[in-house]
PDB file of N, CA and C in Angstrom:
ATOM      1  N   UNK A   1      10.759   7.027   1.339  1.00  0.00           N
ATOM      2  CA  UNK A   1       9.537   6.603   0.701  1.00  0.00           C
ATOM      3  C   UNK A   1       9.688   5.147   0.255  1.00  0.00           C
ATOM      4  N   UNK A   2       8.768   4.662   0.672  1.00  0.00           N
ATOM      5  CA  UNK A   2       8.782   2.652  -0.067  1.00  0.00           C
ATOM      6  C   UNK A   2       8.538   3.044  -1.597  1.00  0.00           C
ATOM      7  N   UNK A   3       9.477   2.097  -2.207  1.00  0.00           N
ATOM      8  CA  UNK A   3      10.007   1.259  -3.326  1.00  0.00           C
ATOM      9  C   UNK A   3       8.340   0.309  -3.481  1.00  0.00           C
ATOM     10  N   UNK A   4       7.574   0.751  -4.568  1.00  0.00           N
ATOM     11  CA  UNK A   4       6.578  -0.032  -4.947  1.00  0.00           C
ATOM     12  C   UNK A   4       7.138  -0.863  -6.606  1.00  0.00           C
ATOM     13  N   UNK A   5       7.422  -1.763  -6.758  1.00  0.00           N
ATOM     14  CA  UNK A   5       8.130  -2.575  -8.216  1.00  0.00           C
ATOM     15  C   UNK A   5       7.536  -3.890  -8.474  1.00  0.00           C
ATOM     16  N   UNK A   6       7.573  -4.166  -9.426  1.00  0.00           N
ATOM     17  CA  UNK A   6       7.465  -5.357  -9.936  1.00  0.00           C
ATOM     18  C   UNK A   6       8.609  -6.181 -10.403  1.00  0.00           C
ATOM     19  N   UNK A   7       8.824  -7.606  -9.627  1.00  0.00           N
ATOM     20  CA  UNK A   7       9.822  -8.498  -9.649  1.00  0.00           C
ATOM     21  C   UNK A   7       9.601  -9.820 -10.315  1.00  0.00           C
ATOM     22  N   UNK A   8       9.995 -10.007 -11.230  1.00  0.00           N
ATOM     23  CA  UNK A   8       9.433 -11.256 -11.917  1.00  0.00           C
ATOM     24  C   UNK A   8       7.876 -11.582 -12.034  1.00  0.00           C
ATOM     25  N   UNK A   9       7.194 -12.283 -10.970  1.00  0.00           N
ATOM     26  CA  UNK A   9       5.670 -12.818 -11.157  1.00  0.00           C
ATOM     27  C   UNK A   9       4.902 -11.944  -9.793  1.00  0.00           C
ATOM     28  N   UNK A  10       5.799 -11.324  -8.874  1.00  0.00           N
ATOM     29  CA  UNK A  10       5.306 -10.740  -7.624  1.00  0.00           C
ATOM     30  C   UNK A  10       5.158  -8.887  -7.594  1.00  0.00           C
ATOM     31  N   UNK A  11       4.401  -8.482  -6.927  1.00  0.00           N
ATOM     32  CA  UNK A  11       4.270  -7.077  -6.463  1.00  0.00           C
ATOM     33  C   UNK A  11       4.892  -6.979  -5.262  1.00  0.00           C
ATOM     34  N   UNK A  12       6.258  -6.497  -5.419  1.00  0.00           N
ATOM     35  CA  UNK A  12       6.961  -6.032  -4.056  1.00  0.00           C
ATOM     36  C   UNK A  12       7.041  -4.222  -3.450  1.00  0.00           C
ATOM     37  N   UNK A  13       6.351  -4.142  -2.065  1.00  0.00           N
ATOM     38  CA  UNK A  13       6.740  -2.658  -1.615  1.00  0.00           C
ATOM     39  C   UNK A  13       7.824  -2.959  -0.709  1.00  0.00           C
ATOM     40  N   UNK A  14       8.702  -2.496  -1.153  1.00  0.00           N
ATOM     41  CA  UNK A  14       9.726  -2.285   0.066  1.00  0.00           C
ATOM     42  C   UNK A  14       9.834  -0.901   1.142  1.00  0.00           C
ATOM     43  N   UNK A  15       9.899  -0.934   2.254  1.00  0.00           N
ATOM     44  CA  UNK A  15       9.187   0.707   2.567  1.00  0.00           C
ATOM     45  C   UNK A  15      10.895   0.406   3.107  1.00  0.00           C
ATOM     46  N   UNK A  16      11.809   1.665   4.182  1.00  0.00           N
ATOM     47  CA  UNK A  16      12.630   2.151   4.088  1.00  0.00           C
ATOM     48  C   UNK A  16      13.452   1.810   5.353  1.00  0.00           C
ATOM     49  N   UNK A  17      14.263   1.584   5.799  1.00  0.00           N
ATOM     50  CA  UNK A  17      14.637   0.864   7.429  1.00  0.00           C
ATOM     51  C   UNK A  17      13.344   1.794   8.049  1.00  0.00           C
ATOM     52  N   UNK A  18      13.569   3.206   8.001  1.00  0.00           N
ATOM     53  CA  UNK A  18      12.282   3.678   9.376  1.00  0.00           C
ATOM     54  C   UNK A  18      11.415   3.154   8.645  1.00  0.00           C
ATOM     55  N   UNK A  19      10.401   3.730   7.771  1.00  0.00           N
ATOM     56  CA  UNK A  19       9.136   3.120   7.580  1.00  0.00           C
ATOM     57  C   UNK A  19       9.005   1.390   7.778  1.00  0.00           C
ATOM     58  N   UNK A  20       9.886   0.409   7.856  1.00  0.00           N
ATOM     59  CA  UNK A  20       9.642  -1.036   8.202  1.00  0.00           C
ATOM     60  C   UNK A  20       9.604  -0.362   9.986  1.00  0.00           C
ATOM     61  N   UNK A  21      10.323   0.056  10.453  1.00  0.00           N
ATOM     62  CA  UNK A  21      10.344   0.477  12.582  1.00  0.00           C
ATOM     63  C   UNK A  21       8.684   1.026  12.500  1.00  0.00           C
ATOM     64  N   UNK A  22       8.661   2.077  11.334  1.00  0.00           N
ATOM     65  CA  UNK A  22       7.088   2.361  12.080  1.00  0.00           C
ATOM     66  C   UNK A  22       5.847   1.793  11.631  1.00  0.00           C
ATOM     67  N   UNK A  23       6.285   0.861  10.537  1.00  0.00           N
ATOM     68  CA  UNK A  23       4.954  -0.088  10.143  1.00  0.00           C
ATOM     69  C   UNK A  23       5.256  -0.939  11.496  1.00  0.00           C
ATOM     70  N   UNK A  24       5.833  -1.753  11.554  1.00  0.00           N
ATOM     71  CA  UNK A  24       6.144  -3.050  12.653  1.00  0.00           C
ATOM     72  C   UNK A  24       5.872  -3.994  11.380  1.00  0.00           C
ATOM     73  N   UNK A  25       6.995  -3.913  10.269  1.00  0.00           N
ATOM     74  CA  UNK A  25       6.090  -5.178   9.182  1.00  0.00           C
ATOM     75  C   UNK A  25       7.705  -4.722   7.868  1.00  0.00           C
ATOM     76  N   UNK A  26       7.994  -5.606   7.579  1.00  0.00           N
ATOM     77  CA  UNK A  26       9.187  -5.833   6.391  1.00  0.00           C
ATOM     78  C   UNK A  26       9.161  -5.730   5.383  1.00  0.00           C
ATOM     79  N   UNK A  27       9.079  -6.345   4.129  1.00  0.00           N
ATOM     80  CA  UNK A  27       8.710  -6.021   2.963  1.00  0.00           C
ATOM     81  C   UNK A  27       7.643  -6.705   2.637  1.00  0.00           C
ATOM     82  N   UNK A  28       6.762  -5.876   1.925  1.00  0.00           N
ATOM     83  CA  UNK A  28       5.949  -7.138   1.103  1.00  0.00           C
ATOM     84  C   UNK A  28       5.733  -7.652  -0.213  1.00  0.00           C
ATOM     85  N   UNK A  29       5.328  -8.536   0.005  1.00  0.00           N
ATOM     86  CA  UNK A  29       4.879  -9.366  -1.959  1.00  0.00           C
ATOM     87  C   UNK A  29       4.027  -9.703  -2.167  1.00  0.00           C
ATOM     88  N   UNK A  30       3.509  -9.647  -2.797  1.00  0.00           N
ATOM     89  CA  UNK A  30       1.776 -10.347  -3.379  1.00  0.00           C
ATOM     90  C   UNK A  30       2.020 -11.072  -4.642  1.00  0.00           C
ATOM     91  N   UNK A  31       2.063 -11.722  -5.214  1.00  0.00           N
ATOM     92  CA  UNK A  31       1.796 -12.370  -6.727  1.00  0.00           C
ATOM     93  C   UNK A  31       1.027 -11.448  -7.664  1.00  0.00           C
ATOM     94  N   UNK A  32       1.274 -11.377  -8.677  1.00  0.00           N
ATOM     95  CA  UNK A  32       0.818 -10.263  -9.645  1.00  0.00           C
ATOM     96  C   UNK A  32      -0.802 -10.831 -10.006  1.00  0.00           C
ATOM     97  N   UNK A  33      -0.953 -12.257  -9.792  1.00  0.00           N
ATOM     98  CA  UNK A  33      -2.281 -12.665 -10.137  1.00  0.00           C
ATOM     99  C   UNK A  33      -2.969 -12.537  -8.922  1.00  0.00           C
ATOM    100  N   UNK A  34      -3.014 -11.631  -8.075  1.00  0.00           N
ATOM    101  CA  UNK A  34      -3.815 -11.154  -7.016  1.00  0.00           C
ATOM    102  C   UNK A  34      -4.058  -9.887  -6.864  1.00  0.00           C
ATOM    103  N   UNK A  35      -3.333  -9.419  -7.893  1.00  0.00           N
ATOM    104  CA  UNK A  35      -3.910  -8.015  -8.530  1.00  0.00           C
ATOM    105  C   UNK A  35      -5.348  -7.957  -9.205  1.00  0.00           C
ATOM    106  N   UNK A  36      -6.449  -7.018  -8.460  1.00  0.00           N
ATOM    107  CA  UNK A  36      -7.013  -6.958  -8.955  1.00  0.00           C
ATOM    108  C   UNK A  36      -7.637  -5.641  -9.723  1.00  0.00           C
ATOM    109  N   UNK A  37      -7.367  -4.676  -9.095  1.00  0.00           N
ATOM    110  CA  UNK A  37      -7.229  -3.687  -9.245  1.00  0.00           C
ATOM    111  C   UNK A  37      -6.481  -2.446  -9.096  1.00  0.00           C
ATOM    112  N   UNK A  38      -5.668  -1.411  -9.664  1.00  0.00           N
ATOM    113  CA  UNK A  38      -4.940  -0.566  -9.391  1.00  0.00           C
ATOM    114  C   UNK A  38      -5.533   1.108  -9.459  1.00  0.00           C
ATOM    115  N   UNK A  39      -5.578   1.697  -8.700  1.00  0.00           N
ATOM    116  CA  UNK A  39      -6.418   2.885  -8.708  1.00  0.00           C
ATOM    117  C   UNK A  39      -5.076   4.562  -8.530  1.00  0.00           C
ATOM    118  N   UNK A  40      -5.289   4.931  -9.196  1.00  0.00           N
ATOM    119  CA  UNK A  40      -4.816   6.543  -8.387  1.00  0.00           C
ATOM    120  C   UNK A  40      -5.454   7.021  -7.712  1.00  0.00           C
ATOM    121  N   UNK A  41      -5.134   7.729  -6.981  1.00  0.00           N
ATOM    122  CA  UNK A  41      -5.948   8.351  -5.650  1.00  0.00           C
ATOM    123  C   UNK A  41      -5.547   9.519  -5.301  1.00  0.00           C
ATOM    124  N   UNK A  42      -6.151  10.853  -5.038  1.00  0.00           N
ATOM    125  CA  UNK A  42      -5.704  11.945  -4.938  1.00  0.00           C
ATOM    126  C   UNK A  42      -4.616  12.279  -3.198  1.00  0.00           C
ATOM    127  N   UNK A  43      -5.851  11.391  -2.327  1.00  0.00           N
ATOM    128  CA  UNK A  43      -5.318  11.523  -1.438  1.00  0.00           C
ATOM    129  C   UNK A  43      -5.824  10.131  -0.301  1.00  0.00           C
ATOM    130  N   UNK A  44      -4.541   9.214  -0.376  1.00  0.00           N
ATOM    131  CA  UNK A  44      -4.893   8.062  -0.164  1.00  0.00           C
ATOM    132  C   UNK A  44      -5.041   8.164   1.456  1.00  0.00           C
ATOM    133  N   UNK A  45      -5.152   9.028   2.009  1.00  0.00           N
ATOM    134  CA  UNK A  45      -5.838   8.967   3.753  1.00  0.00           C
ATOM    135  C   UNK A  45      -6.783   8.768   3.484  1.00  0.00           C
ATOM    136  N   UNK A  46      -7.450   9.343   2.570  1.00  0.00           N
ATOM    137  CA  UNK A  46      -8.856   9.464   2.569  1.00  0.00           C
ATOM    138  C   UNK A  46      -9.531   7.483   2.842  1.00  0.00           C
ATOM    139  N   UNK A  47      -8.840   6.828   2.586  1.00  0.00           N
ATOM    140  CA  UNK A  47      -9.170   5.574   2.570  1.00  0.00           C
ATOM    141  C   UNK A  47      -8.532   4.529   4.030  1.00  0.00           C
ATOM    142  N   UNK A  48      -7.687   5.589   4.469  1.00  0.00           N
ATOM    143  CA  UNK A  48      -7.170   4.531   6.128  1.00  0.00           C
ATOM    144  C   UNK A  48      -8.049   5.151   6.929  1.00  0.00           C
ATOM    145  N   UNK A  49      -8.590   4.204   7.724  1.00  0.00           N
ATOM    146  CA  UNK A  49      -9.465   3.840   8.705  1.00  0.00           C
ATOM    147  C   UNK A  49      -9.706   2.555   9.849  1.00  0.00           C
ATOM    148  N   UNK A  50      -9.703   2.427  10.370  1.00  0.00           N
ATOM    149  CA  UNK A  50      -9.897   1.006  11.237  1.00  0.00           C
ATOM    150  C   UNK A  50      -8.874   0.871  12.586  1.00  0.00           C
ATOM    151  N   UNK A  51      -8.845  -0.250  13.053  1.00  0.00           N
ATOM    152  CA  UNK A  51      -7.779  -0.644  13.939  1.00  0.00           C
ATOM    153  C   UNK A  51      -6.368  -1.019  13.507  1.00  0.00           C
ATOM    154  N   UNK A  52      -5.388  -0.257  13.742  1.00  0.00           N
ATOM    155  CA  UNK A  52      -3.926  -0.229  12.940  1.00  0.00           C
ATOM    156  C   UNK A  52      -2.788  -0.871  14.738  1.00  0.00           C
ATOM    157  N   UNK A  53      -2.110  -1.578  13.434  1.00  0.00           N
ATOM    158  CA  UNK A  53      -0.555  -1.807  14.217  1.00  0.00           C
ATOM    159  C   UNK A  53       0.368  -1.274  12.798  1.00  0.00           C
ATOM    160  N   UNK A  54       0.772  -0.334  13.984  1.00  0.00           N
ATOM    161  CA  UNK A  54       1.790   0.735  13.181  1.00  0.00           C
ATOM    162  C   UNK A  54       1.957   2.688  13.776  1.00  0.00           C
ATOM    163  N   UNK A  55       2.308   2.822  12.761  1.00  0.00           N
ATOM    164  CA  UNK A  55       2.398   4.441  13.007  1.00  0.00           C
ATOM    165  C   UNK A  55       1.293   4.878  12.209  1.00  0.00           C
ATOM    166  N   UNK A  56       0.566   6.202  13.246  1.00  0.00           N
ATOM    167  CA  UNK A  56      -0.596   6.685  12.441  1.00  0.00           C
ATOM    168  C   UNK A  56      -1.063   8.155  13.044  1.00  0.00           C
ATOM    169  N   UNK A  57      -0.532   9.185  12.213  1.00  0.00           N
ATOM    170  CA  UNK A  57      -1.100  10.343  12.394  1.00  0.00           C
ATOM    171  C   UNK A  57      -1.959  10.997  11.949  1.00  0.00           C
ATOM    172  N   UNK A  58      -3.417  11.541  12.267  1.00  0.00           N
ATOM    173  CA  UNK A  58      -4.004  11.626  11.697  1.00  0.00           C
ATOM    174  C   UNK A  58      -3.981  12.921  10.639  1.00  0.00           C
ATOM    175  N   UNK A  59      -4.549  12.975   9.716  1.00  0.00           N
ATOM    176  CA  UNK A  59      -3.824  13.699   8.173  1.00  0.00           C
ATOM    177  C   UNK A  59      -2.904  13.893   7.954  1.00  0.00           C
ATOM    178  N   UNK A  60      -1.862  12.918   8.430  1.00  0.00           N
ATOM    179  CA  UNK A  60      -0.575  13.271   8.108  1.00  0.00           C
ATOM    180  C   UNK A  60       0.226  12.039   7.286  1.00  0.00           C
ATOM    181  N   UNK A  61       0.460  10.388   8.646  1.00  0.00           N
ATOM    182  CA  UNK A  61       1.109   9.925   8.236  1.00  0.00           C
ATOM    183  C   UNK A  61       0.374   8.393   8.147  1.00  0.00           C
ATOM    184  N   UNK A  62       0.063   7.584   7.466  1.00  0.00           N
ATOM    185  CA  UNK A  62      -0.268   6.161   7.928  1.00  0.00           C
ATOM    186  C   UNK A  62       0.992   4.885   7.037  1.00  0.00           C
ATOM    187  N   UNK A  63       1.227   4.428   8.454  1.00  0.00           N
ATOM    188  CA  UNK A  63       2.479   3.052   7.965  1.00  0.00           C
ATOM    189  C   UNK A  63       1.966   2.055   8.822  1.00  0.00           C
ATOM    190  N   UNK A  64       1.239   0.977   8.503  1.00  0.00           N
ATOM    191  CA  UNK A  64       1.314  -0.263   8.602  1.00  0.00           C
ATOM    192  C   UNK A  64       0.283  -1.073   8.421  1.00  0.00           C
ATOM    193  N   UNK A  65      -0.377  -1.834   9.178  1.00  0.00           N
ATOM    194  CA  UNK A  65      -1.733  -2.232   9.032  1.00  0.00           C
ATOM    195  C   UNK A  65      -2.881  -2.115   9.466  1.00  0.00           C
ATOM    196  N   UNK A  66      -3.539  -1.859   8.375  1.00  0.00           N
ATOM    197  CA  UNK A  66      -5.084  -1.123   9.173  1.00  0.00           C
ATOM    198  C   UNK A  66      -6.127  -2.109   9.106  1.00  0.00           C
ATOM    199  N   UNK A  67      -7.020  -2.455  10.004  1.00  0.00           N
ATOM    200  CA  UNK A  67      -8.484  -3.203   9.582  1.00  0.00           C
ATOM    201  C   UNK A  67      -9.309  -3.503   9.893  1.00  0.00           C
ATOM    202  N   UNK A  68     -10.038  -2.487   9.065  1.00  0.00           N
ATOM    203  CA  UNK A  68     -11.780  -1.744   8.858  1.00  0.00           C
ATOM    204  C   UNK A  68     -12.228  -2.832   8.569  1.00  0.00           C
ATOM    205  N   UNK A  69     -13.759  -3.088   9.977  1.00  0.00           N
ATOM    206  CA  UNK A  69     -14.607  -4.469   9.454  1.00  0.00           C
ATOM    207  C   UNK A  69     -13.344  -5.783   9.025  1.00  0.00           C
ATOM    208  N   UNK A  70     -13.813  -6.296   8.179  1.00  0.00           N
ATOM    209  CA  UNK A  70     -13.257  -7.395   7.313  1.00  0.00           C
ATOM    210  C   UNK A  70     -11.875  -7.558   6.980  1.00  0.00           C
ATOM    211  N   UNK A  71     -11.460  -6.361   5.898  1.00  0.00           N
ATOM    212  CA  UNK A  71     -10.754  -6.319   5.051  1.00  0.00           C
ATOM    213  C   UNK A  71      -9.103  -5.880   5.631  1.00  0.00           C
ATOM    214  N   UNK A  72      -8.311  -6.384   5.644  1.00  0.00           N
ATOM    215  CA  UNK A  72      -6.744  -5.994   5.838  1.00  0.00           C
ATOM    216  C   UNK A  72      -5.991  -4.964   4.996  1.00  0.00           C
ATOM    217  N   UNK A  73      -5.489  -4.106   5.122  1.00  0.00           N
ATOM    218  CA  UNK A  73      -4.744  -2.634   4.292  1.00  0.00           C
ATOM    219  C   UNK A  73      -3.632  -2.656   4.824  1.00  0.00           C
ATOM    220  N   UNK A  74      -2.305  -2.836   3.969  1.00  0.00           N
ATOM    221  CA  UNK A  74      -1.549  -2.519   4.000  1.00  0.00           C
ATOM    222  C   UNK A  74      -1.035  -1.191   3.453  1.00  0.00           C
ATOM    223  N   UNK A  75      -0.792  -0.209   4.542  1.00  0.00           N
ATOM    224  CA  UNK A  75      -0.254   1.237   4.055  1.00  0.00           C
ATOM    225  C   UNK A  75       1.449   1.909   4.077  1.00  0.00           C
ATOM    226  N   UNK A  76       1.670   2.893   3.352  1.00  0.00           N
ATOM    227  CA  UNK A  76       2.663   3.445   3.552  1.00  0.00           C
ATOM    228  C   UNK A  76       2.585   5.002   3.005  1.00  0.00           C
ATOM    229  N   UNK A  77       1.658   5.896   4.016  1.00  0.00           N
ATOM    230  CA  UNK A  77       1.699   6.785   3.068  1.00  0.00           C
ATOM    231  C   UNK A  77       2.332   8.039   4.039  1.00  0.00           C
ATOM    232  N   UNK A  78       3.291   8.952   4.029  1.00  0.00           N
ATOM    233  CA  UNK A  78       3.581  10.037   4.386  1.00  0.00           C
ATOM    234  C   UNK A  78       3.475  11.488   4.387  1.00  0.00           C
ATOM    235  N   UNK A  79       3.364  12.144   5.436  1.00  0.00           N
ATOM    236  CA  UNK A  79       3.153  13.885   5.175  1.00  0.00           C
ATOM    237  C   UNK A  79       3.486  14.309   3.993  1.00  0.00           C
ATOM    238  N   UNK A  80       2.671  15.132   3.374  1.00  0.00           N
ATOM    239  CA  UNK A  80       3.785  15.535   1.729  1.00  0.00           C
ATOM    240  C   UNK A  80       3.657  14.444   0.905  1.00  0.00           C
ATOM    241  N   UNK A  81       3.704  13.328   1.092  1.00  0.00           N
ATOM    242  CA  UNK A  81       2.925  12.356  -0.336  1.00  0.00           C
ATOM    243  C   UNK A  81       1.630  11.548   0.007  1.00  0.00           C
ATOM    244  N   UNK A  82       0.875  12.089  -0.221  1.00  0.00           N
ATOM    245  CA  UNK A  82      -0.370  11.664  -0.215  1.00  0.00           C
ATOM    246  C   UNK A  82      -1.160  11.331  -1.416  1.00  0.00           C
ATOM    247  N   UNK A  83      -0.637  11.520  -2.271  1.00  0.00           N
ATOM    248  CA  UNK A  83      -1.016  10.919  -3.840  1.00  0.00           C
ATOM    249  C   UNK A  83      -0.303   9.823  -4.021  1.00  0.00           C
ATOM    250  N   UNK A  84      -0.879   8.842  -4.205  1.00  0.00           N
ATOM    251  CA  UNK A  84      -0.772   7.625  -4.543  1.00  0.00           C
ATOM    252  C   UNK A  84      -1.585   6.749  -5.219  1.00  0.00           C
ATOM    253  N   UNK A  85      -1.117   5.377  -4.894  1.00  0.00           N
ATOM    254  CA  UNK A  85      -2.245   3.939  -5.377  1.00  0.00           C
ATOM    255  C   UNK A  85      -2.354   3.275  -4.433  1.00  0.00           C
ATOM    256  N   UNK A  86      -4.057   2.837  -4.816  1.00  0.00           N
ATOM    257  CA  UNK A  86      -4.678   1.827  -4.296  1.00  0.00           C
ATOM    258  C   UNK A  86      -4.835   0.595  -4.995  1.00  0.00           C
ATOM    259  N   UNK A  87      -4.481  -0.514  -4.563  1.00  0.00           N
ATOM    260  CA  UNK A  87      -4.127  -1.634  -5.060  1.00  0.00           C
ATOM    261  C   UNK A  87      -4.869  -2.237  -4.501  1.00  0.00           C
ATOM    262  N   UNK A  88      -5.738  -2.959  -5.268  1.00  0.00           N
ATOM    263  CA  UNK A  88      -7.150  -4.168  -4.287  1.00  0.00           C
ATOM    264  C   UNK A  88      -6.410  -5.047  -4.936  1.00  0.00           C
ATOM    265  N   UNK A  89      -6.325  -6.220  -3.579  1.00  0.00           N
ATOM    266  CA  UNK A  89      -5.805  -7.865  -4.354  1.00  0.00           C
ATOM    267  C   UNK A  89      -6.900  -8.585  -3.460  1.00  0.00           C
ATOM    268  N   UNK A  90      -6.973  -9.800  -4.144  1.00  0.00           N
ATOM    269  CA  UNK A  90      -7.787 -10.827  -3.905  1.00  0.00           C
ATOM    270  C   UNK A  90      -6.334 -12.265  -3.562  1.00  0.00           C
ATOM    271  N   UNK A  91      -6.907 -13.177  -2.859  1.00  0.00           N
ATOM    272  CA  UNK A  91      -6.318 -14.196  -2.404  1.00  0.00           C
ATOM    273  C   UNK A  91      -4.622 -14.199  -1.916  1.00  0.00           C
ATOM    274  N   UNK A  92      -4.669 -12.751  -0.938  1.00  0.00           N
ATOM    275  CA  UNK A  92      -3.207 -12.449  -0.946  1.00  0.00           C
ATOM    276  C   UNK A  92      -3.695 -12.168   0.729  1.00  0.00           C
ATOM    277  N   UNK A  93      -2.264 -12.019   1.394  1.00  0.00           N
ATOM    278  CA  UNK A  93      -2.272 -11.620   2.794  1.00  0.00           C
ATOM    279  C   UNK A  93      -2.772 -10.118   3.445  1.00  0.00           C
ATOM    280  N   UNK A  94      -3.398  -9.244   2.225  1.00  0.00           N
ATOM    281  CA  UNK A  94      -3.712  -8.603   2.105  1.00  0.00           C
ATOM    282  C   UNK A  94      -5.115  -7.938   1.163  1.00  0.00           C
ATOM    283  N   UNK A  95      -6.065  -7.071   1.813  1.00  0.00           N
ATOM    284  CA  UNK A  95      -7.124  -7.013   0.910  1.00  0.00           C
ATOM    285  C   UNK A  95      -6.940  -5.936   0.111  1.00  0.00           C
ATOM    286  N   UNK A  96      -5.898  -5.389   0.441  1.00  0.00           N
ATOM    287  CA  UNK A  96      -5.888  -3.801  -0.494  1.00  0.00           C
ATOM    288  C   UNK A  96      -4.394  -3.386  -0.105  1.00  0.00           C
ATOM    289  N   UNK A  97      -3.896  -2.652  -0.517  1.00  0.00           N
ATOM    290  CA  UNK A  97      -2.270  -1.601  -0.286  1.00  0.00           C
ATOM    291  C   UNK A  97      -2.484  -0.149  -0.610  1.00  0.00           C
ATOM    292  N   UNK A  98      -2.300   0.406   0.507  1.00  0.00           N
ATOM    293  CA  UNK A  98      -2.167   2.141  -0.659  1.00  0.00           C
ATOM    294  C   UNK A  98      -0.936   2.594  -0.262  1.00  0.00           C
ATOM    295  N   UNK A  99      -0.421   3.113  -1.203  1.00  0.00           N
ATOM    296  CA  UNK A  99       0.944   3.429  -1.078  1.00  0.00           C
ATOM    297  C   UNK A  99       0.886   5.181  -1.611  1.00  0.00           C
ATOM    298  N   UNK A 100       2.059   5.593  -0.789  1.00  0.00           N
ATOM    299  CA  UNK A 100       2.266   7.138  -1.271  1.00  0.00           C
ATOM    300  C   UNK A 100       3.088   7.191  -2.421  1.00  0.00           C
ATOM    301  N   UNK A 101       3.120   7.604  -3.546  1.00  0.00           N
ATOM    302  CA  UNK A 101       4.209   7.268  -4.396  1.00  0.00           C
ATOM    303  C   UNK A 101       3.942   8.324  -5.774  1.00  0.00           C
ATOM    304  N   UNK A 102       4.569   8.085  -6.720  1.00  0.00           N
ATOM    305  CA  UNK A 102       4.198   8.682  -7.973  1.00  0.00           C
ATOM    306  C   UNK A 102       3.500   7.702  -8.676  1.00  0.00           C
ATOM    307  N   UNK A 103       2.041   8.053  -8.682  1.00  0.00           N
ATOM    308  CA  UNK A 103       1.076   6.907  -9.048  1.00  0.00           C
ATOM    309  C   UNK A 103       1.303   6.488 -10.528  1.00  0.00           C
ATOM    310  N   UNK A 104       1.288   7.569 -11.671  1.00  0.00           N
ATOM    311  CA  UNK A 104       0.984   7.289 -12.921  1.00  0.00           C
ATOM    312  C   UNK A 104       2.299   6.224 -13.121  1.00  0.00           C
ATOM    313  N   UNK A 105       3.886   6.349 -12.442  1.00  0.00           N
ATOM    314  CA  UNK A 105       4.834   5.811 -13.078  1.00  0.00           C
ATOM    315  C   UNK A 105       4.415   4.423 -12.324  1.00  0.00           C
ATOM    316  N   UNK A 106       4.172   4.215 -11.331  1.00  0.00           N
ATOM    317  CA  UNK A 106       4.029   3.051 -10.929  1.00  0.00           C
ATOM    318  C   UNK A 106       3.047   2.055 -10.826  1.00  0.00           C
ATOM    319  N   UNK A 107       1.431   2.786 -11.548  1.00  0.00           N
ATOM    320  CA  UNK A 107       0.570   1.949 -11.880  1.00  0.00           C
ATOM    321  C   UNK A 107       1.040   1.471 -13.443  1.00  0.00           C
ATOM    322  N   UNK A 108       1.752   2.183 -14.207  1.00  0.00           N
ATOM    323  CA  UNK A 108       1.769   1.705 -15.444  1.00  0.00           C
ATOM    324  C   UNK A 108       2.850   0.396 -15.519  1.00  0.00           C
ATOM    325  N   UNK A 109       3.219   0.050 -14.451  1.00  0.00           N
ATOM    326  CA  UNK A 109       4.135  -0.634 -14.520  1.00  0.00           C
ATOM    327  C   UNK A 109       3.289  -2.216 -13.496  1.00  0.00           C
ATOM    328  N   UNK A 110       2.734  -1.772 -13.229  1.00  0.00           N
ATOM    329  CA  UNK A 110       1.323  -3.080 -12.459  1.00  0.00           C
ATOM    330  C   UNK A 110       0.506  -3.780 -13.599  1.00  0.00           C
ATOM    331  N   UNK A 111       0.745  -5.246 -14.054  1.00  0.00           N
ATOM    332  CA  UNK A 111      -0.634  -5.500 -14.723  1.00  0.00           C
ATOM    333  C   UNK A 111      -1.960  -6.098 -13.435  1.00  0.00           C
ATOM    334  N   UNK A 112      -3.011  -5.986 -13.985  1.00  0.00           N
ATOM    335  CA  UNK A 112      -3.784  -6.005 -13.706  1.00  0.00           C
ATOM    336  C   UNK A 112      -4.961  -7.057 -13.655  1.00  0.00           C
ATOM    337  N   UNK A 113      -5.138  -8.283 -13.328  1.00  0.00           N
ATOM    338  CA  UNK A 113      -5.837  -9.219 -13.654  1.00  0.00           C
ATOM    339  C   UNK A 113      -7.447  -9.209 -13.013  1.00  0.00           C
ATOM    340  N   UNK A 114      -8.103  -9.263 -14.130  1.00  0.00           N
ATOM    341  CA  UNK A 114      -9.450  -9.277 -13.935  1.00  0.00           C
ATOM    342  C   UNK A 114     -10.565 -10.365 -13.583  1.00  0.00           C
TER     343      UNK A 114
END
């Protein structure tokens, strides 16, 4: 499972040697001031959709990048964890992240800039 943390001024996911093979994508970082929002989500498939480079099963597994219309998603979510966060950032290489993870410990640990 990717490592979602906060490192000094950045939001880093680190996903796992396989999950980097089946995203096709390494770690990432965003700056914490491109946080714009942090969400729990019961079941973050519910939100991948679009044209992806990566691994992608449907109700099962999504790792890498997806993108619906406009917007860029970076995912990492696996069979069996599907509760996670959704992370909308603004002015980052990314328009959103959802990650599979234990949401409550790891949104409380995200600030949030409005």
């Amino acid at each position: 499972m990717a490592e979602c943390v906060v490192v000094g001024k950045q939001l880093e996911v680190k996903p796992s040697t396989k999950e980097r093979l089946e995203a096709v994508h390494s770690d990432v970082g965003v700056p914490l001031s491109s946080v714009r929002s942090v969400e729990v989500v019961e079941n973050t498939l519910d939100h991948v959709h679009g044209l992806r480079i990566g691994t992608g099963i449907p109700g099962s597994t999504a790792i890498g990048t997806f993108s619906p219309s406009s917007a860029t998603i970076f995912d990492v979510i696996h069979h069996g964890k599907h509760r996670g966060l959704r992370i909308i950032l603004e002015c980052a290489d990314f328009d959103e992240m959802l990650i599979g993870c234990d949401p409550e410990a790891v949104a409380s640990s995200i600030p949030v800039n409005s």
